[in-house]
C-alpha atoms as a PDB file:
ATOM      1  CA  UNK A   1      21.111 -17.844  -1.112  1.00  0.00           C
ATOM      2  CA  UNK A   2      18.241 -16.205  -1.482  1.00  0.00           C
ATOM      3  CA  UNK A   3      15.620 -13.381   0.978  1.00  0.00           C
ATOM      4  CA  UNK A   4      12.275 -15.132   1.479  1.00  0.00           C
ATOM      5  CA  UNK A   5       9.984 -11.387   1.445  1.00  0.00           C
ATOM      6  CA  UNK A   6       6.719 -13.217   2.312  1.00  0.00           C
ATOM      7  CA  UNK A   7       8.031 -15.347   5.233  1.00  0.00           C
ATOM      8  CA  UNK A   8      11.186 -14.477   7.439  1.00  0.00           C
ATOM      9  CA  UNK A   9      10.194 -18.438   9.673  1.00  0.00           C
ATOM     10  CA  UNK A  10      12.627 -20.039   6.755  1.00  0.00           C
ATOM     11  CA  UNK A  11      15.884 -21.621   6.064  1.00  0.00           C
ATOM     12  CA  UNK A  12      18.281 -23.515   3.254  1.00  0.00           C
ATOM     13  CA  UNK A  13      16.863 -20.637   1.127  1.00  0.00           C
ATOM     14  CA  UNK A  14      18.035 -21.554  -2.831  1.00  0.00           C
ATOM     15  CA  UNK A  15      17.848 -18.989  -5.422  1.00  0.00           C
ATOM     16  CA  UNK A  16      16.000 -21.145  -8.521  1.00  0.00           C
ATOM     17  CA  UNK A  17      16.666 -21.132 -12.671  1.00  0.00           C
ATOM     18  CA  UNK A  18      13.269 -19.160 -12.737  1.00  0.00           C
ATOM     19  CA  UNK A  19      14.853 -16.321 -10.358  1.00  0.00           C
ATOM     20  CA  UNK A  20      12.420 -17.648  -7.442  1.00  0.00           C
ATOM     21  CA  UNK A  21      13.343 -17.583  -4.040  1.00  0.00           C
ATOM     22  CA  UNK A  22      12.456 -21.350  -2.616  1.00  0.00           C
ATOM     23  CA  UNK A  23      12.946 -22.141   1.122  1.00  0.00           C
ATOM     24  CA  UNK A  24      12.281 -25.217   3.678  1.00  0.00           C
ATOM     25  CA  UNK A  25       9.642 -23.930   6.652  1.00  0.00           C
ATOM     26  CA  UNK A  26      11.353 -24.028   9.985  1.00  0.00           C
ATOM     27  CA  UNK A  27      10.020 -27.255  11.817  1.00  0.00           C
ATOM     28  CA  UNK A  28       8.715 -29.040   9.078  1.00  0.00           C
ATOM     29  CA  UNK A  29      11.329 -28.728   6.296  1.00  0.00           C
ATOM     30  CA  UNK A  30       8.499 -28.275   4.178  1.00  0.00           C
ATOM     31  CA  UNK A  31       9.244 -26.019   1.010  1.00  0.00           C
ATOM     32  CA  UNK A  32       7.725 -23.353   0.772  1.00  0.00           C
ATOM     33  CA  UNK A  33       6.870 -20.399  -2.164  1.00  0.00           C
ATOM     34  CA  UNK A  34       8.269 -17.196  -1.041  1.00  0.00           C
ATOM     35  CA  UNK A  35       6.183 -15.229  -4.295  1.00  0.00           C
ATOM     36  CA  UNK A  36       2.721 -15.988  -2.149  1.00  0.00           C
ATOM     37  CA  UNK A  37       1.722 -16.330   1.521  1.00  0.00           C
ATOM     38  CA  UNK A  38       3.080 -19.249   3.497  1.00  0.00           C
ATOM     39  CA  UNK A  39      -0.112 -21.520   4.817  1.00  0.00           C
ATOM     40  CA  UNK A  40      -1.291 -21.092   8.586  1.00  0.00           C
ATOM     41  CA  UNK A  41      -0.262 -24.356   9.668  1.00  0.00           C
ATOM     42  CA  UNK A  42       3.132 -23.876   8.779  1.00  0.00           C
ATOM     43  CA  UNK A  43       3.713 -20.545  10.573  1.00  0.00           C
ATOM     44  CA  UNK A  44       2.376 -21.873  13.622  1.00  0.00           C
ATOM     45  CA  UNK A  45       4.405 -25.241  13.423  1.00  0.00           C
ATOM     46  CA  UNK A  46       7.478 -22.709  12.637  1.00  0.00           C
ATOM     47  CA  UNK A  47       6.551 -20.220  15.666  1.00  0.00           C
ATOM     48  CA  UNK A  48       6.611 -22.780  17.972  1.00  0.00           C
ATOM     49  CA  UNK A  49       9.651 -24.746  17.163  1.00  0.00           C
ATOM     50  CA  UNK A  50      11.345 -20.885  17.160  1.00  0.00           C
ATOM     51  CA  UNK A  51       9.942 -20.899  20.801  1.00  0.00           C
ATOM     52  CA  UNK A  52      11.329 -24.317  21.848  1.00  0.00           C
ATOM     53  CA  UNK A  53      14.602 -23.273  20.752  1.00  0.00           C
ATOM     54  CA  UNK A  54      15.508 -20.462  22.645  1.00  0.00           C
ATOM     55  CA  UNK A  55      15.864 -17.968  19.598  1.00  0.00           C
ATOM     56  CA  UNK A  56      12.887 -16.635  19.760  1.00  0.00           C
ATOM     57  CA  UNK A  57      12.939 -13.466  22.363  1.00  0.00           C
ATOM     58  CA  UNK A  58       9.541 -12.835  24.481  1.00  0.00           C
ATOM     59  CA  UNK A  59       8.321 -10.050  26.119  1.00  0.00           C
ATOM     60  CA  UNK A  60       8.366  -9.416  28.957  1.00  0.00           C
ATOM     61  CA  UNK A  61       4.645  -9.909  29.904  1.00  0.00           C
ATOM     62  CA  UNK A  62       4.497 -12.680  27.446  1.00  0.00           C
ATOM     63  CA  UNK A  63       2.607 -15.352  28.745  1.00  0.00           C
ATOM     64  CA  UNK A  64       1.051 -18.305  26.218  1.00  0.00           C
ATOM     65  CA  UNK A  65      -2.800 -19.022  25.009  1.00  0.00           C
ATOM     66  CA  UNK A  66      -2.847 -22.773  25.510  1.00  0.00           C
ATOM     67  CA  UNK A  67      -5.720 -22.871  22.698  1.00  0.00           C
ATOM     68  CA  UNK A  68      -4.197 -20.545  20.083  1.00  0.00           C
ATOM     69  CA  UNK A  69      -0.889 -21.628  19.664  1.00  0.00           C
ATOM     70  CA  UNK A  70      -0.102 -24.808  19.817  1.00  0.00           C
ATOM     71  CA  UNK A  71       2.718 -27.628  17.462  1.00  0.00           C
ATOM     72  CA  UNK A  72       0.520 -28.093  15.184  1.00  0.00           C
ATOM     73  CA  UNK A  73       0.520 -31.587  12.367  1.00  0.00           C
ATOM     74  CA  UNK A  74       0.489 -30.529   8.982  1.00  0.00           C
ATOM     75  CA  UNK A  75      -0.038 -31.985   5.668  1.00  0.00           C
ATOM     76  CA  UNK A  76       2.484 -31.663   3.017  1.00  0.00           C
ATOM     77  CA  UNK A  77       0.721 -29.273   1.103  1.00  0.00           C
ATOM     78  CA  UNK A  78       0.480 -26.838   4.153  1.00  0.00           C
ATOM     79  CA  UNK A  79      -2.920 -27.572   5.315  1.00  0.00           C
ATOM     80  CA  UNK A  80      -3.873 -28.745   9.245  1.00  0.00           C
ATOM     81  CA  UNK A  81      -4.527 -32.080   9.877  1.00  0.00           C
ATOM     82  CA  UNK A  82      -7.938 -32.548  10.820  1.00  0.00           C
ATOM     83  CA  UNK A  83      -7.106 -34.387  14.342  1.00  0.00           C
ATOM     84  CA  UNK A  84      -4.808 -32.265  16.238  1.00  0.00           C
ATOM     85  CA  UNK A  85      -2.918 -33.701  19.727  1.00  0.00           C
ATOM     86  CA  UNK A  86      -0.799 -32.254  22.800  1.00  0.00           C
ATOM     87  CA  UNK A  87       0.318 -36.114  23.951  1.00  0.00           C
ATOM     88  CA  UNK A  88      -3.127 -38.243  24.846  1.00  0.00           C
ATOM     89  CA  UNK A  89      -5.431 -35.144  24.581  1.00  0.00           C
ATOM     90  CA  UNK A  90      -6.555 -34.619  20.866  1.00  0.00           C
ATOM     91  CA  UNK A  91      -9.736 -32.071  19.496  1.00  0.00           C
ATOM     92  CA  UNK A  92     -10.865 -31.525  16.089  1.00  0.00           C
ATOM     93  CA  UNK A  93     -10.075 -28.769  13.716  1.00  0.00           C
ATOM     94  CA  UNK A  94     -11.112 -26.888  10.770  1.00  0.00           C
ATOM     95  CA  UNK A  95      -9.393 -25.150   7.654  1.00  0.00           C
ATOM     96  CA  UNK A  96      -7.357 -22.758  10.389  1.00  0.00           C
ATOM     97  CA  UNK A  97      -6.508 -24.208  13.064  1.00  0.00           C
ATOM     98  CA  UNK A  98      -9.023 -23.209  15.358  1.00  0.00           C
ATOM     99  CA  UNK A  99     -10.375 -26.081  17.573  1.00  0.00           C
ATOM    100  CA  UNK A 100     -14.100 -26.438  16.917  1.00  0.00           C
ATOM    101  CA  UNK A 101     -15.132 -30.111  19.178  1.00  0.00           C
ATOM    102  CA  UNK A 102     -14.153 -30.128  22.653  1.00  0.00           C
ATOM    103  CA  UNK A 103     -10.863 -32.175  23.929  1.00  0.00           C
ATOM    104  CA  UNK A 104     -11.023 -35.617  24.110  1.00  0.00           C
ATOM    105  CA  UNK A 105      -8.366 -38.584  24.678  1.00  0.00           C
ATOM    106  CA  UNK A 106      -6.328 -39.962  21.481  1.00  0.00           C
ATOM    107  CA  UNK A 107      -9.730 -42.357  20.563  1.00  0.00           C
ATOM    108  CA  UNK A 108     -11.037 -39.175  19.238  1.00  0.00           C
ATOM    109  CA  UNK A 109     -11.944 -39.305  15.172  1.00  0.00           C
ATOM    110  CA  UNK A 110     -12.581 -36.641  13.245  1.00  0.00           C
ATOM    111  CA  UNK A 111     -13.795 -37.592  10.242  1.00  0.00           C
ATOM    112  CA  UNK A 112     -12.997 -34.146   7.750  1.00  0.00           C
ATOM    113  CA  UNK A 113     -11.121 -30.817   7.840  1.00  0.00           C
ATOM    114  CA  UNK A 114     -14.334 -28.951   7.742  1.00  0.00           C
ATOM    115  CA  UNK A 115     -13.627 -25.447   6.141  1.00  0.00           C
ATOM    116  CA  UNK A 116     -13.860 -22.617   7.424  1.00  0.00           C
ATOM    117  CA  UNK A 117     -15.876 -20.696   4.928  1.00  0.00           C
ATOM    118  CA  UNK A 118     -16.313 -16.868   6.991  1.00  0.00           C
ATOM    119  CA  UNK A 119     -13.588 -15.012   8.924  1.00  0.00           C
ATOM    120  CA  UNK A 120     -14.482 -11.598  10.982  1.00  0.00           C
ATOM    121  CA  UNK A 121     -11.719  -9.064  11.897  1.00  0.00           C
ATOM    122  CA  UNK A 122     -13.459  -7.145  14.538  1.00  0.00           C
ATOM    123  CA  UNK A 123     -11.348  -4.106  15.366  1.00  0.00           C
ATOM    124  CA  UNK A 124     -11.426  -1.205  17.436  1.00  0.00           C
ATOM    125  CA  UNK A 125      -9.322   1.860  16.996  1.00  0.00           C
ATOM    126  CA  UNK A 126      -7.920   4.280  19.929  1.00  0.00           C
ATOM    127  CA  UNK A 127     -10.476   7.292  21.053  1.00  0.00           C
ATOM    128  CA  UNK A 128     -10.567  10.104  18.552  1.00  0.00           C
ATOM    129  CA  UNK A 129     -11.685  13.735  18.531  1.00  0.00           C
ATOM    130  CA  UNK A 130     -13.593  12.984  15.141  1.00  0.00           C
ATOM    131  CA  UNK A 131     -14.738   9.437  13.661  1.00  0.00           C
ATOM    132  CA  UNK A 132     -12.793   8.468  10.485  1.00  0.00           C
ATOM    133  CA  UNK A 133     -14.097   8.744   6.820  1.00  0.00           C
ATOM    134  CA  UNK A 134     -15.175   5.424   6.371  1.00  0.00           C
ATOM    135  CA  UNK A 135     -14.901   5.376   2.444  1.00  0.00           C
ATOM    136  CA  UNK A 136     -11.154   6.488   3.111  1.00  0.00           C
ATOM    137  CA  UNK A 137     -11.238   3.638   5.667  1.00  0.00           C
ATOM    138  CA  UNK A 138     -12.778   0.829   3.525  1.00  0.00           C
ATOM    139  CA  UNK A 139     -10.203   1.514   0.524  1.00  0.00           C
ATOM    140  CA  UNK A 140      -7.498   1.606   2.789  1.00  0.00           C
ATOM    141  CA  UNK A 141      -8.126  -2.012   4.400  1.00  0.00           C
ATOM    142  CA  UNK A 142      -9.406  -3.426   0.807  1.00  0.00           C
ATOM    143  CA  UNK A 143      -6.379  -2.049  -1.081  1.00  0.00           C
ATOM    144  CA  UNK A 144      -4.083  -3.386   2.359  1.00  0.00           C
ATOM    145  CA  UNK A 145      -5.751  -7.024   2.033  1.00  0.00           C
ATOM    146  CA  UNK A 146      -5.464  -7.398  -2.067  1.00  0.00           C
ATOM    147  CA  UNK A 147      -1.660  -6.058  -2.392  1.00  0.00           C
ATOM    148  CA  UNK A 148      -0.064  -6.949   0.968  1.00  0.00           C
ATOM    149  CA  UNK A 149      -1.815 -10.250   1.398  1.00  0.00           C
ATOM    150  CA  UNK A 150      -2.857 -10.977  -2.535  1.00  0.00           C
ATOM    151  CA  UNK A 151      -6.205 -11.973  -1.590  1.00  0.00           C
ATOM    152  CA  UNK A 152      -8.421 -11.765  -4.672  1.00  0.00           C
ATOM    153  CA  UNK A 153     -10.935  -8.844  -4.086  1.00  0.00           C
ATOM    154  CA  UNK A 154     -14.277 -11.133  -4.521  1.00  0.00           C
ATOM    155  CA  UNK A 155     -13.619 -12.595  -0.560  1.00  0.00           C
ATOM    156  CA  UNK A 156     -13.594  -9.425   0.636  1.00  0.00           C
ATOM    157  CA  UNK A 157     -17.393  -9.690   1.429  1.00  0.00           C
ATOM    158  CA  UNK A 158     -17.881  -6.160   3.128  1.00  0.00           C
ATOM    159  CA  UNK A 159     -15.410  -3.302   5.489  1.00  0.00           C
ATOM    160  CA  UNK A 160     -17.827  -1.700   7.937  1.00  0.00           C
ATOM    161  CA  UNK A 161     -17.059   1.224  10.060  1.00  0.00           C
ATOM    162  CA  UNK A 162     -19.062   1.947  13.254  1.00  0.00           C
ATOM    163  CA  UNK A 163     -16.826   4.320  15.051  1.00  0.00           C
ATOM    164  CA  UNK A 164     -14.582   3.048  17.152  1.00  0.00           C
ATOM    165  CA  UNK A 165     -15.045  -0.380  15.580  1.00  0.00           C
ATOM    166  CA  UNK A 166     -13.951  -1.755  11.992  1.00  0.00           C
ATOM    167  CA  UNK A 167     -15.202  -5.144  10.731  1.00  0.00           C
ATOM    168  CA  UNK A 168     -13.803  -6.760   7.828  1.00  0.00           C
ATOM    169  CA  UNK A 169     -15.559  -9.954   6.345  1.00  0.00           C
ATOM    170  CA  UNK A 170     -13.892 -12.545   4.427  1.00  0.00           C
ATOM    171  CA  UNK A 171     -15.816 -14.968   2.495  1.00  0.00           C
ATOM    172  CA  UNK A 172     -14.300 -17.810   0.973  1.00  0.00           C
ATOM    173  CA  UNK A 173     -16.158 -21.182   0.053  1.00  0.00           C
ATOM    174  CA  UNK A 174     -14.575 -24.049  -1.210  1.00  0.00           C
ATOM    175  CA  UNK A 175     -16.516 -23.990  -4.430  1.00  0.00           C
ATOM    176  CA  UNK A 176     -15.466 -20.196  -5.197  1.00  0.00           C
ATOM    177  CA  UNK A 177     -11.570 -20.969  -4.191  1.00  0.00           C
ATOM    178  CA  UNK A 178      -9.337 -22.090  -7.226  1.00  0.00           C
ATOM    179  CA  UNK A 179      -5.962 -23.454  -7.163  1.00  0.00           C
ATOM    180  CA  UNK A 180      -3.664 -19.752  -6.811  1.00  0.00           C
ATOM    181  CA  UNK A 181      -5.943 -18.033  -4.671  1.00  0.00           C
ATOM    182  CA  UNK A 182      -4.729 -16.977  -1.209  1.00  0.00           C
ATOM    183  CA  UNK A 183      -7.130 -18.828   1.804  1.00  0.00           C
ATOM    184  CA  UNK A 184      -8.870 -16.350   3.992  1.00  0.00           C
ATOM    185  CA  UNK A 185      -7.159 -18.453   7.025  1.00  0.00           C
ATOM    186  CA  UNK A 186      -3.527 -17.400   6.080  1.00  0.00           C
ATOM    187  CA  UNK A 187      -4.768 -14.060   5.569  1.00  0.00           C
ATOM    188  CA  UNK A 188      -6.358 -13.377   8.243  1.00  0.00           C
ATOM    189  CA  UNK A 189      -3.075 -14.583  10.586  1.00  0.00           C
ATOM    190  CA  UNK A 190      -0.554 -12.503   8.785  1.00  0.00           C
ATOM    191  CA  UNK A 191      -2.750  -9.720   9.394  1.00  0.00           C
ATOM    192  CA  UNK A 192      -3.382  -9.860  13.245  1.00  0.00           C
ATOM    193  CA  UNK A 193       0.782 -10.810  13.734  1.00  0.00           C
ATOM    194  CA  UNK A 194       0.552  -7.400  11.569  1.00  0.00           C
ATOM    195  CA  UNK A 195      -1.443  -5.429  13.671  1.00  0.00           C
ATOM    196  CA  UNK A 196      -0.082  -7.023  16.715  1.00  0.00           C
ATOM    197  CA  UNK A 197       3.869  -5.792  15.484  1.00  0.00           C
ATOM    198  CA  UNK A 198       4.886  -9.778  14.863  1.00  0.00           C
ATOM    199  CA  UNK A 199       5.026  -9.144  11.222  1.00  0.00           C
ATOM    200  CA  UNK A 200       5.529 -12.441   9.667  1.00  0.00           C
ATOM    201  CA  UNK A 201       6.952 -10.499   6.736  1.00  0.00           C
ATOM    202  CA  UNK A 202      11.167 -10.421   5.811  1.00  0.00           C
ATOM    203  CA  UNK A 203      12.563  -7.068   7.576  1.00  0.00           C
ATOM    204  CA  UNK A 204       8.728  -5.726   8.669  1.00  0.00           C
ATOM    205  CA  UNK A 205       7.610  -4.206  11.557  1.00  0.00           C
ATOM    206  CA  UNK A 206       3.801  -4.266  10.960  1.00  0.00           C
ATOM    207  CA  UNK A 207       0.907  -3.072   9.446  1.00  0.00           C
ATOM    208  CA  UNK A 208       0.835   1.068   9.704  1.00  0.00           C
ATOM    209  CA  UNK A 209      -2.659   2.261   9.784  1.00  0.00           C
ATOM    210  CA  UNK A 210      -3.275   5.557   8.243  1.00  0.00           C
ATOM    211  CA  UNK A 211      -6.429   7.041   6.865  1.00  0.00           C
ATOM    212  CA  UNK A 212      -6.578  10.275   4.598  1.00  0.00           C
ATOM    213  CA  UNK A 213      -2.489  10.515   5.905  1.00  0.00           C
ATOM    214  CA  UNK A 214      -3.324  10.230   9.645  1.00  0.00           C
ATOM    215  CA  UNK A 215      -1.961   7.676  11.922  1.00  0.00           C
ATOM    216  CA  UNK A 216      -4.369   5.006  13.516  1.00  0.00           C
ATOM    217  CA  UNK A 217      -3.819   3.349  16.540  1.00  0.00           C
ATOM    218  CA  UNK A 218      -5.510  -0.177  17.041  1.00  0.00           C
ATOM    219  CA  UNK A 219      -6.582  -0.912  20.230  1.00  0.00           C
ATOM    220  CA  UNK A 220      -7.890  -4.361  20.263  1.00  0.00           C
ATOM    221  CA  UNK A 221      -7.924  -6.841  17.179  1.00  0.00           C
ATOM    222  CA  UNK A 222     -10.399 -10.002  17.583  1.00  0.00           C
ATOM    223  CA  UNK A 223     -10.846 -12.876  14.732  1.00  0.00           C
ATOM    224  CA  UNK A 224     -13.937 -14.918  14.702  1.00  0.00           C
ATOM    225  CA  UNK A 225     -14.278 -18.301  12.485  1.00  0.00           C
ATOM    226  CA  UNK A 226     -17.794 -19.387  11.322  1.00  0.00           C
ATOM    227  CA  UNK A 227     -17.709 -22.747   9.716  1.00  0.00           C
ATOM    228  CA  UNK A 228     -19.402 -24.756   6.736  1.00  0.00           C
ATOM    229  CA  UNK A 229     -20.531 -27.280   9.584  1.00  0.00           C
ATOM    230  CA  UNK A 230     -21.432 -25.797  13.127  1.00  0.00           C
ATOM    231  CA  UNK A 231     -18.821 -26.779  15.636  1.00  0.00           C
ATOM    232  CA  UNK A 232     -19.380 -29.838  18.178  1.00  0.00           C
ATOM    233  CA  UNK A 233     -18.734 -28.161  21.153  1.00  0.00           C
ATOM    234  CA  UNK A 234     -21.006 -28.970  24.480  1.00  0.00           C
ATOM    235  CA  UNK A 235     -22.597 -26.215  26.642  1.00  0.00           C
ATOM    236  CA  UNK A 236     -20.474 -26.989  29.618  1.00  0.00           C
ATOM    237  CA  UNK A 237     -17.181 -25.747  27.305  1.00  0.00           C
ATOM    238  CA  UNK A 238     -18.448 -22.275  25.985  1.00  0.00           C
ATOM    239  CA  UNK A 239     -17.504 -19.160  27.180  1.00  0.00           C
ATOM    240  CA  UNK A 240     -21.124 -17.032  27.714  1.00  0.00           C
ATOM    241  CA  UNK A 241     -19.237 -14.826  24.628  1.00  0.00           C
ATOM    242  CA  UNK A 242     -18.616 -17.569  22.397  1.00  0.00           C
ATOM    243  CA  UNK A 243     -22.228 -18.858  23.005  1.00  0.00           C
ATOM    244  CA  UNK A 244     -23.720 -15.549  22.259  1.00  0.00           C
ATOM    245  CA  UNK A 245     -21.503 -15.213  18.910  1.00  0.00           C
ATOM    246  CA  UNK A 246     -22.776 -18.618  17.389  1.00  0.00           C
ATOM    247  CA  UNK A 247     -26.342 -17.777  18.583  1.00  0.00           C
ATOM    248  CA  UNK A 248     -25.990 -14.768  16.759  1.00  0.00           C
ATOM    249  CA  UNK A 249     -24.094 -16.465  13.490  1.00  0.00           C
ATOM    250  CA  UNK A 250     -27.526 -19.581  13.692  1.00  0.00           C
ATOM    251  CA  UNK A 251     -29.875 -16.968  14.094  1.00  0.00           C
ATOM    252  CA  UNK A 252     -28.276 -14.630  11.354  1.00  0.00           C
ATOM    253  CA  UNK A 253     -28.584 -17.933   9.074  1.00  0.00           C
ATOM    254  CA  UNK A 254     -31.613 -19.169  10.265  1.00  0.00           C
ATOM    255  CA  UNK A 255     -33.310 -15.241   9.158  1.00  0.00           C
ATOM    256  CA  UNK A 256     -31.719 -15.658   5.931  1.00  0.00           C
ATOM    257  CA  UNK A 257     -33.379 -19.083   5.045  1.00  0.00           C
ATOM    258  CA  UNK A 258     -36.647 -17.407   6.046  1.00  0.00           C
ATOM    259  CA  UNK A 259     -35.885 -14.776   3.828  1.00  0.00           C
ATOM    260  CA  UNK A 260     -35.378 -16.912   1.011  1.00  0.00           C
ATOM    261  CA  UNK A 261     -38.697 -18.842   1.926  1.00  0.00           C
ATOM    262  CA  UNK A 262     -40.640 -16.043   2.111  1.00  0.00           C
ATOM    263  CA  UNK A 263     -39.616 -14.370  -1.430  1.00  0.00           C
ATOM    264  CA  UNK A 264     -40.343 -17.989  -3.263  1.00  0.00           C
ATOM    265  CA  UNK A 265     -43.427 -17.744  -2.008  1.00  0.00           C
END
């Protein structure tokens, strides 16, 4: 037997020739590589089945989000299906999970697992008598993301401090991502169970913020997806925030193609 240090959702964990810890993923019996991050899809499938079985304990003011976790069908290599169901009522999804078409009955084809190519961690840290040092802040949260979560340093597209708000951009297309590298997806959901205290990690209790050796307190952790193709959602579905966030992502790429008009000219 064996510890799995990246992923504590395990079991029938065999100690290899190679002195590698291998391990089947609860609810899909799925190995799994303890030496690297465990996919998305997995966790989830894992979380829930540790839910349905009683062993999981919940807080006291738990209560569930219908539309972020959910039993979720997963390939064998880890990755979501591209149709996802909850009995008759299916939706679409892209590289992590997140449902990007509106629900329909089980009729419902989706045709590709689009990926999802841009991930923004929007945070925003506890009142303060003075802002932080935001070069102490961005080496903190780059050194955080490419030893605790071994994502190569090239997808970490910026770390922008505007106090009381940090925003981290990961950048990952499918053309730039070779077999090895961690996906931005998996990263980003081992860091908000992180900075939520539901470390994912063996024997963890979280992520401990501290800049120049001071304690930060996170107050509110949000996770946006933008998309190689634009979701399929109707007007009738959106929230007036998620409307204004993909207005803002179109018109952000609509100002770059102008850009890049304009200096061919």
């Amino acid at each position: 037997a064996c510890v799995c240090e990246k992923n504590k959702r395990v079991t029938n964990c065999r100690l290899q020739q190679n002195g590698q810890c291998q391990c089947q993923a609860i609810g899909s019996g799925v190995t799994v590589d303890c030496n690297t991050l465990t996919s998305k899809c997995l966790l989830m499938k894992a979380e829930v089945m540790g839910s349905k079985s009683g062993r999981r304990e919940k807080p006291k003011d738990a209560f569930e989000d219908t539309d972020g976790l959910y039993d979720p069908e997963c390939e064998n290599s880890g990755a979501f299906k591209a149709k996802q169901c909850n009995g008759t009522t299916c939706w679409c999804v892209n590289t992590a999970g997140v449902r990007r078409t509106d629900k329909h009955d089980a009729d419902l084809k989706c045709n590709q697992l689009v990926r999802t190519m841009w991930i923004i961690i929007e945070m925003k840290h506890a009142e303060r008598d003075a802002p932080l040092n935001a070069e102490s802040l961005k080496k903190f949260f780059t050194d955080t993301i490419t030893s605790r979560y071994q994502l190569n340093g090239r997808f970490i597209a910026s770390v922008l401090y505007e106090n009381p708000y940090i925003t981290i951009d990961l950048k990952q297309n499918a053309s730039h991502k070779v077999p090895g590298d961690v996906d931005i997806a998996d990263v980003a959901y081992y860091f908000e169970k992180d900075v939520k205290g539901q470390s994912i990690f063996h024997n963890d209790a979280g992520l401990n913020v501290s800049i120049d050796n001071e304690p930060v307190k996170l107050e509110k952790t949000v996770v946006y997806y933008v998309d190689e193709i634009a979701p399929e959602f109707s007007m009738k579905s959106l929230t007036p925030g998620l409307i204004a966030v993909i207005v803002v992502v179109v018109i952000a790429i609509v100002a770059a193609v102008v850009v890049l008009v304009s200096s061919n000219k």
